[in-house]
N, C-alpha and C. Protein backbone atom coordinates (compact mmCIF):
# COMPACT_ATOMS: atom_id res chain seq x y z
N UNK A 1 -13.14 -16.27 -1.26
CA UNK A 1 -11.78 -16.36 -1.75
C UNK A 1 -11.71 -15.70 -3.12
N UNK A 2 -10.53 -15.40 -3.26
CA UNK A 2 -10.58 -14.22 -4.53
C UNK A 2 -9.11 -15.01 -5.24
N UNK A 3 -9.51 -15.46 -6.50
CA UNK A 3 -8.35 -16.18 -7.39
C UNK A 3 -6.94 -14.71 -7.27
N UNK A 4 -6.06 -15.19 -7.94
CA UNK A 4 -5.06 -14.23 -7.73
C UNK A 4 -4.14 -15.13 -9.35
N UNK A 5 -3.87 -14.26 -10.26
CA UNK A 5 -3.14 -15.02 -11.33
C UNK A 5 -1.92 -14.93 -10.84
N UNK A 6 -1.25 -16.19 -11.46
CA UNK A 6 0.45 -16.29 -11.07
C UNK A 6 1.02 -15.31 -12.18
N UNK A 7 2.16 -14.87 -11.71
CA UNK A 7 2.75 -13.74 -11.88
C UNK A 7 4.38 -14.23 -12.21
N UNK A 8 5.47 -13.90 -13.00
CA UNK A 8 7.00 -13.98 -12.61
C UNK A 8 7.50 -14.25 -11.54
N UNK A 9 7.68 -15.19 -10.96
CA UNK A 9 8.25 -14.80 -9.57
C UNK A 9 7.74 -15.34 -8.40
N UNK A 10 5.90 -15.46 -8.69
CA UNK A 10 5.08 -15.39 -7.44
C UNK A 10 3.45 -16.43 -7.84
N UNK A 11 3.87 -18.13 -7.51
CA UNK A 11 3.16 -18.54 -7.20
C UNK A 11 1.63 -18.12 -6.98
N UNK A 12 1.17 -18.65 -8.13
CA UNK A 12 -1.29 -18.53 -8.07
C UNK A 12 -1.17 -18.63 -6.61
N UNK A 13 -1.69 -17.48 -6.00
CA UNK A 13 -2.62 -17.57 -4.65
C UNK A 13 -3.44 -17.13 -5.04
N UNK A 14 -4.49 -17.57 -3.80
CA UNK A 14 -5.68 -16.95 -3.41
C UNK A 14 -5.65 -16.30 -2.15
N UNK A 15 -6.40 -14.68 -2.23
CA UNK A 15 -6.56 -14.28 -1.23
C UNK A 15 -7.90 -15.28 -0.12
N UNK A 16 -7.62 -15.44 0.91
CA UNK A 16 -8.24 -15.62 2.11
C UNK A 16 -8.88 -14.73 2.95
N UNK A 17 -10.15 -14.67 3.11
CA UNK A 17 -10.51 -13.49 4.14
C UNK A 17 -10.62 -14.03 5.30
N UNK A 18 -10.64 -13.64 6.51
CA UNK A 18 -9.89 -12.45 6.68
C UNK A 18 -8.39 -12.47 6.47
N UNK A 19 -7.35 -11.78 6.26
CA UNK A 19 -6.04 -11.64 5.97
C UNK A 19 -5.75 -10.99 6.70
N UNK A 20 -4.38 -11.16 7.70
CA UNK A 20 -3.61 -11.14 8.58
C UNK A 20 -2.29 -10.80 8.32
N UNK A 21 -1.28 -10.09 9.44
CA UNK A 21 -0.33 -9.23 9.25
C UNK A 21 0.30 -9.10 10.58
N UNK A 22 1.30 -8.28 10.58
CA UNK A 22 2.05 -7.46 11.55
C UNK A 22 3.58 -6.99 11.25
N UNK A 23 3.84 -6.80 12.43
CA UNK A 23 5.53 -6.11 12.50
C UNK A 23 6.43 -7.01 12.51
N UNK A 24 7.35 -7.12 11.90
CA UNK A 24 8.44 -7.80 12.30
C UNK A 24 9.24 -8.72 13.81
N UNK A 25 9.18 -7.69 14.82
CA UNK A 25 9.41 -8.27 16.12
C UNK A 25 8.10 -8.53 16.62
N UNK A 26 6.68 -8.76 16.09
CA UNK A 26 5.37 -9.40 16.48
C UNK A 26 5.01 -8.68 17.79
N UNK A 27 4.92 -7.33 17.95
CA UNK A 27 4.48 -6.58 18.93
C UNK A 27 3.06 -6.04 18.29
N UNK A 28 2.87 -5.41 16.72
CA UNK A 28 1.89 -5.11 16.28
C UNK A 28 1.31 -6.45 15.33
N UNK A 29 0.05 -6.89 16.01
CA UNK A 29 -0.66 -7.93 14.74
C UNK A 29 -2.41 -7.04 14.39
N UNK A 30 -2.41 -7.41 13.49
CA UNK A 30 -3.68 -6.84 12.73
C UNK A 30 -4.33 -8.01 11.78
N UNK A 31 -6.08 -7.96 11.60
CA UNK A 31 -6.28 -8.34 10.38
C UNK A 31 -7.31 -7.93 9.94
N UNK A 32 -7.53 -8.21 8.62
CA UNK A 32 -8.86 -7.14 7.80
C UNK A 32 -9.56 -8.13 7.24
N UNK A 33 -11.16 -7.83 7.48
CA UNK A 33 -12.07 -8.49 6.87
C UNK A 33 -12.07 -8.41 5.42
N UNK A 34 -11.83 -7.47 4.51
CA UNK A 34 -12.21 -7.21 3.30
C UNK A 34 -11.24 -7.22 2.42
N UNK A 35 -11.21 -7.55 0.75
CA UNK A 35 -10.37 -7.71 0.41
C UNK A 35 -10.37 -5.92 -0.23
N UNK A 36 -8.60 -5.80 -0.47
CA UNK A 36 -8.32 -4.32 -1.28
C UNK A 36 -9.23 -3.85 -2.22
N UNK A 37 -9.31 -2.79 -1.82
CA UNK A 37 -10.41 -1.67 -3.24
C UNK A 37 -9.43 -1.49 -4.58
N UNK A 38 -8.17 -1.32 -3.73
CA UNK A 38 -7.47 -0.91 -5.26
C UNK A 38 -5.26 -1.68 -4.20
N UNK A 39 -4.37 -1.86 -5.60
CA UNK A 39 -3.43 -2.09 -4.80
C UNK A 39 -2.32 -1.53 -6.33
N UNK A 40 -1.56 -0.41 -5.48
CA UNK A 40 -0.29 0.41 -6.27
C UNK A 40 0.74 0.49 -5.30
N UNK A 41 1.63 1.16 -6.71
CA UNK A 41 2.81 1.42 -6.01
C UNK A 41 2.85 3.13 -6.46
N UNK A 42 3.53 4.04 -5.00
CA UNK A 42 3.69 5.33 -5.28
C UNK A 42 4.58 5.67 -5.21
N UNK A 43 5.00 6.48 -6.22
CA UNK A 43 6.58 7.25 -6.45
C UNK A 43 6.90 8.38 -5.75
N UNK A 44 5.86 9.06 -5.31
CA UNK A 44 5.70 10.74 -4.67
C UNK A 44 7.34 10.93 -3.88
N UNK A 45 7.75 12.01 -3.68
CA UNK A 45 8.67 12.10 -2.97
C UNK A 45 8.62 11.74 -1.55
N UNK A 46 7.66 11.84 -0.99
CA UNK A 46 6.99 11.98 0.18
C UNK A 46 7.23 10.25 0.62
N UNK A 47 6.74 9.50 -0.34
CA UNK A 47 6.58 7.77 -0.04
C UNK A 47 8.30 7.69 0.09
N UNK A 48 8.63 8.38 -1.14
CA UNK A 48 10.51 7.79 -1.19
C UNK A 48 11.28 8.30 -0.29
N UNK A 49 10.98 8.84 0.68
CA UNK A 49 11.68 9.50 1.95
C UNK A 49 10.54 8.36 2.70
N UNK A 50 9.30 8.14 3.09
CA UNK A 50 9.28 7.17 3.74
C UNK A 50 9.45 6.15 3.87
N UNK A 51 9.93 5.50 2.70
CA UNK A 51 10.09 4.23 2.48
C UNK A 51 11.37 4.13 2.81
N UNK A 52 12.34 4.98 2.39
CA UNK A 52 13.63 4.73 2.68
C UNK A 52 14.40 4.01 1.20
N UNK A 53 13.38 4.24 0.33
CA UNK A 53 13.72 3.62 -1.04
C UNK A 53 13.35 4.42 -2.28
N UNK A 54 12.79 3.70 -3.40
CA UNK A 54 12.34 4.57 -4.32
C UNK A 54 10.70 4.58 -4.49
N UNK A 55 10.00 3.94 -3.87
CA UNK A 55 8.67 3.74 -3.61
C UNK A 55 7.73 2.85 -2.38
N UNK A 56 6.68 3.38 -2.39
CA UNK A 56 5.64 2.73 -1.20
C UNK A 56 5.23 2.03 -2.16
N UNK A 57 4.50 0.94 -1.39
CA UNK A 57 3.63 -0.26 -2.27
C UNK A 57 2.60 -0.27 -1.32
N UNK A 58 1.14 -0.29 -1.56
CA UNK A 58 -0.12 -0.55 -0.25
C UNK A 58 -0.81 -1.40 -1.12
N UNK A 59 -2.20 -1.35 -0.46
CA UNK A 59 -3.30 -1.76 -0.55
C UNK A 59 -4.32 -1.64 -0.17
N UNK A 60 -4.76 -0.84 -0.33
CA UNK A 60 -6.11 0.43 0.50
C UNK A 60 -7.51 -0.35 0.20
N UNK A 61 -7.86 -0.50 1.61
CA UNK A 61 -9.47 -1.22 2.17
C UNK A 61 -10.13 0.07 2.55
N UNK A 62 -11.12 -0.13 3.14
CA UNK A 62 -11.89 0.42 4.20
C UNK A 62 -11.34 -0.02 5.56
N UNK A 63 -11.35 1.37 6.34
CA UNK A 63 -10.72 1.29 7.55
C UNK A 63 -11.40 0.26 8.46
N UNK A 64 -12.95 0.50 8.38
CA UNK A 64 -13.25 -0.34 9.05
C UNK A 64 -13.20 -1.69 8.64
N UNK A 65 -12.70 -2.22 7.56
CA UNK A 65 -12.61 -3.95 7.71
C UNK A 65 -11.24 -4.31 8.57
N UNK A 66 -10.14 -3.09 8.54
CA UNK A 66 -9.02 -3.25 9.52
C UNK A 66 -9.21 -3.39 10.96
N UNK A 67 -8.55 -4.10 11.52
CA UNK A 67 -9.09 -4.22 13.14
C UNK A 67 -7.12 -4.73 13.36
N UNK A 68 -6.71 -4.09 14.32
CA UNK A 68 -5.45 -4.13 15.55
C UNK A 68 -5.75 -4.97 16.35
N UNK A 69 -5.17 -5.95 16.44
CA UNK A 69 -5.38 -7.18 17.47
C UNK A 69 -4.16 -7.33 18.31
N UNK A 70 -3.37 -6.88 18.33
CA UNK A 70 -2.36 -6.60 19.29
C UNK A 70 -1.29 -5.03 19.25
N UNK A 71 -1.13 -4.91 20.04
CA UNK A 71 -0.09 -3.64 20.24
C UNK A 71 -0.73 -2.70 19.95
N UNK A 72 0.15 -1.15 19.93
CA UNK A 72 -0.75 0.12 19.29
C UNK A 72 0.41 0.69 18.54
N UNK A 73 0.08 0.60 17.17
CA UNK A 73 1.27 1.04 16.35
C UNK A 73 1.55 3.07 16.29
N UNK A 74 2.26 3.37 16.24
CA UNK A 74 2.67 4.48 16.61
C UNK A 74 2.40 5.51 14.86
N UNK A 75 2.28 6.61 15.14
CA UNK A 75 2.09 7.12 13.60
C UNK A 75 2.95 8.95 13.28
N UNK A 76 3.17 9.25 12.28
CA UNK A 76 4.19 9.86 12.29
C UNK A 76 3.40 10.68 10.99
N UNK A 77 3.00 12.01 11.00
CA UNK A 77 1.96 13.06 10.09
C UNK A 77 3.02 13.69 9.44
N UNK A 78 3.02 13.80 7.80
CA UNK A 78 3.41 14.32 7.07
C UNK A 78 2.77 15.39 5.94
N UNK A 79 3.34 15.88 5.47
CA UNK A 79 2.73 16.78 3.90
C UNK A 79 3.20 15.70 3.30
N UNK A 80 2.17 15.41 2.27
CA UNK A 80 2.69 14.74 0.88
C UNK A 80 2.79 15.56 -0.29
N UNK A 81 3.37 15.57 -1.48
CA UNK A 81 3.28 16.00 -2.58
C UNK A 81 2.20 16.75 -3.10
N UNK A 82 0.73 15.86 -2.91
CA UNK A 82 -0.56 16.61 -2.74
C UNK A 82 -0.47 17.83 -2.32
N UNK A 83 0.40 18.16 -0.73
CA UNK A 83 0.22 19.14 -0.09
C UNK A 83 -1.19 19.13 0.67
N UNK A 84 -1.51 17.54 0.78
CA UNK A 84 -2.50 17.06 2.05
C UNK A 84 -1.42 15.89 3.11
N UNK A 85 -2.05 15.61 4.49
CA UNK A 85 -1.35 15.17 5.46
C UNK A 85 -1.62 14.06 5.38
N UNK A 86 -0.50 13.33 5.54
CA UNK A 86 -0.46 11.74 5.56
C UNK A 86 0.23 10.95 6.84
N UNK A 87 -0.50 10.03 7.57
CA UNK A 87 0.08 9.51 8.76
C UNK A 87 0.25 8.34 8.63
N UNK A 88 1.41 7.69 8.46
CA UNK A 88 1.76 6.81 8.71
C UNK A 88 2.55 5.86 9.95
N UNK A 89 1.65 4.77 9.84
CA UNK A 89 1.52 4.13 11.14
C UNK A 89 3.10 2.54 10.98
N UNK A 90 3.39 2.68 12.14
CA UNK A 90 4.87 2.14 12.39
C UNK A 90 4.63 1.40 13.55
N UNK A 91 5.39 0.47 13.71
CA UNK A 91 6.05 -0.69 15.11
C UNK A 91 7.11 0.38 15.66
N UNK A 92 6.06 0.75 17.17
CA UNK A 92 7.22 1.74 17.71
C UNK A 92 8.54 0.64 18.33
N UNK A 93 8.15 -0.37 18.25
CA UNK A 93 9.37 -1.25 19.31
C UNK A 93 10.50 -1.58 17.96
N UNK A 94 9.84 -2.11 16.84
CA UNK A 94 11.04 -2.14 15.65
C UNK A 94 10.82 -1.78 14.68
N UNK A 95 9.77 -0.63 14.21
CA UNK A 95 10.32 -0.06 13.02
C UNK A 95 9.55 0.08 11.82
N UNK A 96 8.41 -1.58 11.63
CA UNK A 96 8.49 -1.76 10.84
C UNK A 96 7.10 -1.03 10.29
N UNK A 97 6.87 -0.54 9.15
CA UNK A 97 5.70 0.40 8.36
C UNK A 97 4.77 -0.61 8.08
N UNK A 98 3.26 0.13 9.00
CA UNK A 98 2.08 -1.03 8.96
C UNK A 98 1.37 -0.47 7.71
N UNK A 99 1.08 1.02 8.17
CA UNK A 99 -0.29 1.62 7.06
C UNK A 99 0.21 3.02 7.08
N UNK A 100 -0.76 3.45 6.63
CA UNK A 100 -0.43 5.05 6.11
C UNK A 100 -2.18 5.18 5.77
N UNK A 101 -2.77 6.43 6.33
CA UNK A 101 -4.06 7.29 6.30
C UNK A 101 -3.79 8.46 6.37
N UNK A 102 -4.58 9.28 5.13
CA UNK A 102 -4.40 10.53 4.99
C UNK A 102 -6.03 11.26 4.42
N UNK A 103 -5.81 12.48 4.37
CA UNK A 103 -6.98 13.75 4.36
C UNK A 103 -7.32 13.26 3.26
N UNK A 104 -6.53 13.27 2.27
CA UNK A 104 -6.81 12.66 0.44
C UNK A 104 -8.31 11.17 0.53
N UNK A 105 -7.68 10.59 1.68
CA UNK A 105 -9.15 9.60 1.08
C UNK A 105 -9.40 8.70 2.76
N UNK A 106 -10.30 10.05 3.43
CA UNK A 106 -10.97 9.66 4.93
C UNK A 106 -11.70 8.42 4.46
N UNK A 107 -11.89 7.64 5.64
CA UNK A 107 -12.39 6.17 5.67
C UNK A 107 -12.05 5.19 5.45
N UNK A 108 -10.05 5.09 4.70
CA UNK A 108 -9.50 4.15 4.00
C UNK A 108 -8.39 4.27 5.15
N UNK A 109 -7.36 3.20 4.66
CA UNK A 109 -6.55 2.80 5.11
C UNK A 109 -5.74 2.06 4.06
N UNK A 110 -4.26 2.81 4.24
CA UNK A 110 -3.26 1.54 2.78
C UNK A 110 -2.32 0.78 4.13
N UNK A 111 -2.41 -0.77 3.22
CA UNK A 111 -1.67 -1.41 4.21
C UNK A 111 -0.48 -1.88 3.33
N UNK A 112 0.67 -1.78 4.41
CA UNK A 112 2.02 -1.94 3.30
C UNK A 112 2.24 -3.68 3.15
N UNK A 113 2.30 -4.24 2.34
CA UNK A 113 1.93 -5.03 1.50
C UNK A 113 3.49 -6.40 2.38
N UNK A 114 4.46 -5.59 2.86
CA UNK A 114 5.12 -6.01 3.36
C UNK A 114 5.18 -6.72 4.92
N UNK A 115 3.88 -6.27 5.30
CA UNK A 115 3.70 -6.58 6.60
C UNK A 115 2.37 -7.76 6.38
N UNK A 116 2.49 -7.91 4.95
CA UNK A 116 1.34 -9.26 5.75
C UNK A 116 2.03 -10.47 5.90
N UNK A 117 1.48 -11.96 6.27
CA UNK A 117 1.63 -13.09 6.94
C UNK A 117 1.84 -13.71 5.73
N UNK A 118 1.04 -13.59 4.41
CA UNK A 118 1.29 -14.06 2.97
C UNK A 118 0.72 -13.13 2.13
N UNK A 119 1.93 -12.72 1.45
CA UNK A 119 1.86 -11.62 0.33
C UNK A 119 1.76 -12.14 -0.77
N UNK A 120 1.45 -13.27 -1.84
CA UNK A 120 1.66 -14.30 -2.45
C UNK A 120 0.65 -13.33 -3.16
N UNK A 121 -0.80 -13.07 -3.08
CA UNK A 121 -1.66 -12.38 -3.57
C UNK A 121 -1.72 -11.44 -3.73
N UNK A 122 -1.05 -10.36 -3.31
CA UNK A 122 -0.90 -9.06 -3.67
C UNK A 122 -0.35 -8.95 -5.24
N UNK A 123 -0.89 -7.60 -5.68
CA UNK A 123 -0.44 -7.44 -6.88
C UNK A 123 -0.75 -5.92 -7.42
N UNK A 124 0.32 -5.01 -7.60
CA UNK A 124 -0.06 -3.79 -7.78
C UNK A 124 -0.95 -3.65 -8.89
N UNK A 125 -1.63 -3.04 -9.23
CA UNK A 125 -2.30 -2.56 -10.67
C UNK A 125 -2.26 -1.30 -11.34
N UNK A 126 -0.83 0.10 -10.53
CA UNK A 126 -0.71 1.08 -11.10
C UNK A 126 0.26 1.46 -10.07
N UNK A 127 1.20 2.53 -11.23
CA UNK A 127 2.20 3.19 -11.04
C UNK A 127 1.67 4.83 -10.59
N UNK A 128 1.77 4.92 -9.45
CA UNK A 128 1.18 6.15 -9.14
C UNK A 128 2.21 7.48 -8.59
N UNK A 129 2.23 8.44 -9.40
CA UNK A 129 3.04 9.73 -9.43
C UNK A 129 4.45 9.05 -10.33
N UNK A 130 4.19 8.16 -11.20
CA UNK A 130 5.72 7.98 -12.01
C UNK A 130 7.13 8.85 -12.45
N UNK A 131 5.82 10.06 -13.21
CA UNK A 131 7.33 11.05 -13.72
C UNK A 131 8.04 10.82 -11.94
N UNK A 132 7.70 11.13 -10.93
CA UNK A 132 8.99 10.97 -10.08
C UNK A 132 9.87 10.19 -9.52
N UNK A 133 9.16 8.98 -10.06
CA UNK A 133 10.54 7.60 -9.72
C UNK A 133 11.72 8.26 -10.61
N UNK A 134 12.57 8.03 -10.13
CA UNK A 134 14.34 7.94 -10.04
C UNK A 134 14.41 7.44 -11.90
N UNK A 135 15.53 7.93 -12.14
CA UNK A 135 15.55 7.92 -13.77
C UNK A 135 16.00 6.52 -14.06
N UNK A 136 16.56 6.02 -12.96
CA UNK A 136 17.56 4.79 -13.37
C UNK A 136 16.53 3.08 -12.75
N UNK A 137 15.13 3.73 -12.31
CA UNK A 137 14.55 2.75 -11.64
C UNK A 137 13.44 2.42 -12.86
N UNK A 138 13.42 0.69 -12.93
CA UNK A 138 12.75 0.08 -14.25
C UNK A 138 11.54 0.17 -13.54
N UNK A 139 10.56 0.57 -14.82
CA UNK A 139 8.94 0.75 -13.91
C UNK A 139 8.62 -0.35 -14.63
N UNK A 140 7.48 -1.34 -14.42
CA UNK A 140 7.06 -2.37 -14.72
C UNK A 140 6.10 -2.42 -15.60
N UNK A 141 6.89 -2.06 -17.25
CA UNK A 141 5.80 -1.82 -18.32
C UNK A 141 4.44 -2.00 -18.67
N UNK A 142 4.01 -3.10 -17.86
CA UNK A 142 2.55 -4.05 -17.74
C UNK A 142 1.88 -3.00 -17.33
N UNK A 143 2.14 -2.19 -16.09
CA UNK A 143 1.31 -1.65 -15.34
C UNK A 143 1.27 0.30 -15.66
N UNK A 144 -0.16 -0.16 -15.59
CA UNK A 144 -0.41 2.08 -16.19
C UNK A 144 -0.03 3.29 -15.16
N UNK A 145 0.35 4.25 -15.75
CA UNK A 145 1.14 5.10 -15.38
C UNK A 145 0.36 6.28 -15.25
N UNK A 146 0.26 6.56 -13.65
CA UNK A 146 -0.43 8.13 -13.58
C UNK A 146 0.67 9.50 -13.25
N UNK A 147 0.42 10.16 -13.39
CA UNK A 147 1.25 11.46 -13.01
C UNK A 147 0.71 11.73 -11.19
N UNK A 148 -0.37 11.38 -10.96
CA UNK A 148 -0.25 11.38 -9.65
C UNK A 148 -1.35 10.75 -8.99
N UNK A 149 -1.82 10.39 -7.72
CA UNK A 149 -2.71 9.17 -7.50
C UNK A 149 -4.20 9.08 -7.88
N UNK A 150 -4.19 8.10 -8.89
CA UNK A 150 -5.83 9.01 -8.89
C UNK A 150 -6.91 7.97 -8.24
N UNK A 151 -8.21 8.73 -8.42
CA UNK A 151 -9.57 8.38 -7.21
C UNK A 151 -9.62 7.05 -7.33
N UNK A 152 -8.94 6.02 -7.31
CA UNK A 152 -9.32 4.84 -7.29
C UNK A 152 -10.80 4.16 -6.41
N UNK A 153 -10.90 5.11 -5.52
CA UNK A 153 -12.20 4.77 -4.85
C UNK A 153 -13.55 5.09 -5.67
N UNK A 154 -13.28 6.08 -6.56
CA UNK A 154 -14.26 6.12 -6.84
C UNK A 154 -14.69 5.87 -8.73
N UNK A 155 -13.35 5.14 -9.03
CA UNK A 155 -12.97 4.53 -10.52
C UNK A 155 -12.39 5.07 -11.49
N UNK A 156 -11.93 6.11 -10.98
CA UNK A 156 -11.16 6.74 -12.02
C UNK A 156 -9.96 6.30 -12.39
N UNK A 157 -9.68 5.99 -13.82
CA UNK A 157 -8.70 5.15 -14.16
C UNK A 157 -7.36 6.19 -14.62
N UNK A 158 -6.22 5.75 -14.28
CA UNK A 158 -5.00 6.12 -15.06
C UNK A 158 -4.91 5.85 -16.47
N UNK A 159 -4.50 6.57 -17.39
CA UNK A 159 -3.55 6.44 -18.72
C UNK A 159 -3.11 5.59 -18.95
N UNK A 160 -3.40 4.23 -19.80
CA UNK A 160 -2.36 2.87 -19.95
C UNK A 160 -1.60 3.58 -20.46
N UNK A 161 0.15 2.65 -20.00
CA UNK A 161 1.53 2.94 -20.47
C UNK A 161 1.55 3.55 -21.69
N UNK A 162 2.30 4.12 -22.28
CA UNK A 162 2.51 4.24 -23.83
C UNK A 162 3.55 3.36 -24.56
């Protein structure tokens, strides 16, 4: 179990392993042995056309602690900002955005933070591609600000805020 500090808003959890998820109409369920390597939110244009908002939020494991325990979620290949391909995986019956895997970082998997069973523990730790959030959208001063995603796998840190 992994403490989780309380936050504005959001009740001290603890993450639980394994941690569990799915789609909205419960056609896709999933759960992952391991807890997140790293957990942001991305501004890229690419996320804000997928999201349908002004940003993606994940939480990128290793693929293999992910395991699909029901349904087969459907996936949809894009260019990102990078100008590497990103597939993101969807509830073909309703809709809803499971993960997203791309060329940028083989062996991982980001899971959208929205599809788990209890999100109580999640907690971003970086603003990733900022200059392109929307001028009028408040970024969450606490958290450091990259110009675009960096190697979190392999520790490379963003710029704290200024």
């Amino acid at each position: 179990m992994i403490p989780i500090p309380p936050e504005a808003g959001n009740a001290a959890a603890t993450l639980v392993l394994p941690f569990h998820g799915g789609c909205a109409c419960g056609a896709v369920r999933y759960t992952c042995s391991e807890a997140p390597l790293a957990m942001f939110n991305c501004h890229c244009r690419d996320c804000q056309r997928a999201s349908g908002g002004t940003f993606v939020t994940v939480a990128l494991v290793r693929a293999a602690a992910l395991r699909v325990l029901q349904g087969a979620p459907r996936a949809h290949r894009s260019a990102g900002d990078s100008g590497r391909f990103t597939d993101r995986s969807f509830c073909a019956d309703c809709g809803t955005p499971l993960f997203a895997t791309g060329e940028v970082a083989p062996g991982y998997i980001a899971i959208k933070p929205g599809s788990l069973d209890d999100a109580r523990w999640f907690m971003p730790s970086i603003d990733t591609w900022a200059p392109r959030a929307p001028a009028w959208m408040r970024l969450d001063p606490a958290l450091p600000k990259a110009d675009r995603t960096p190697d979190v796998i392999r520790g490379r840190r963003a710029k704290p805020p200024a």
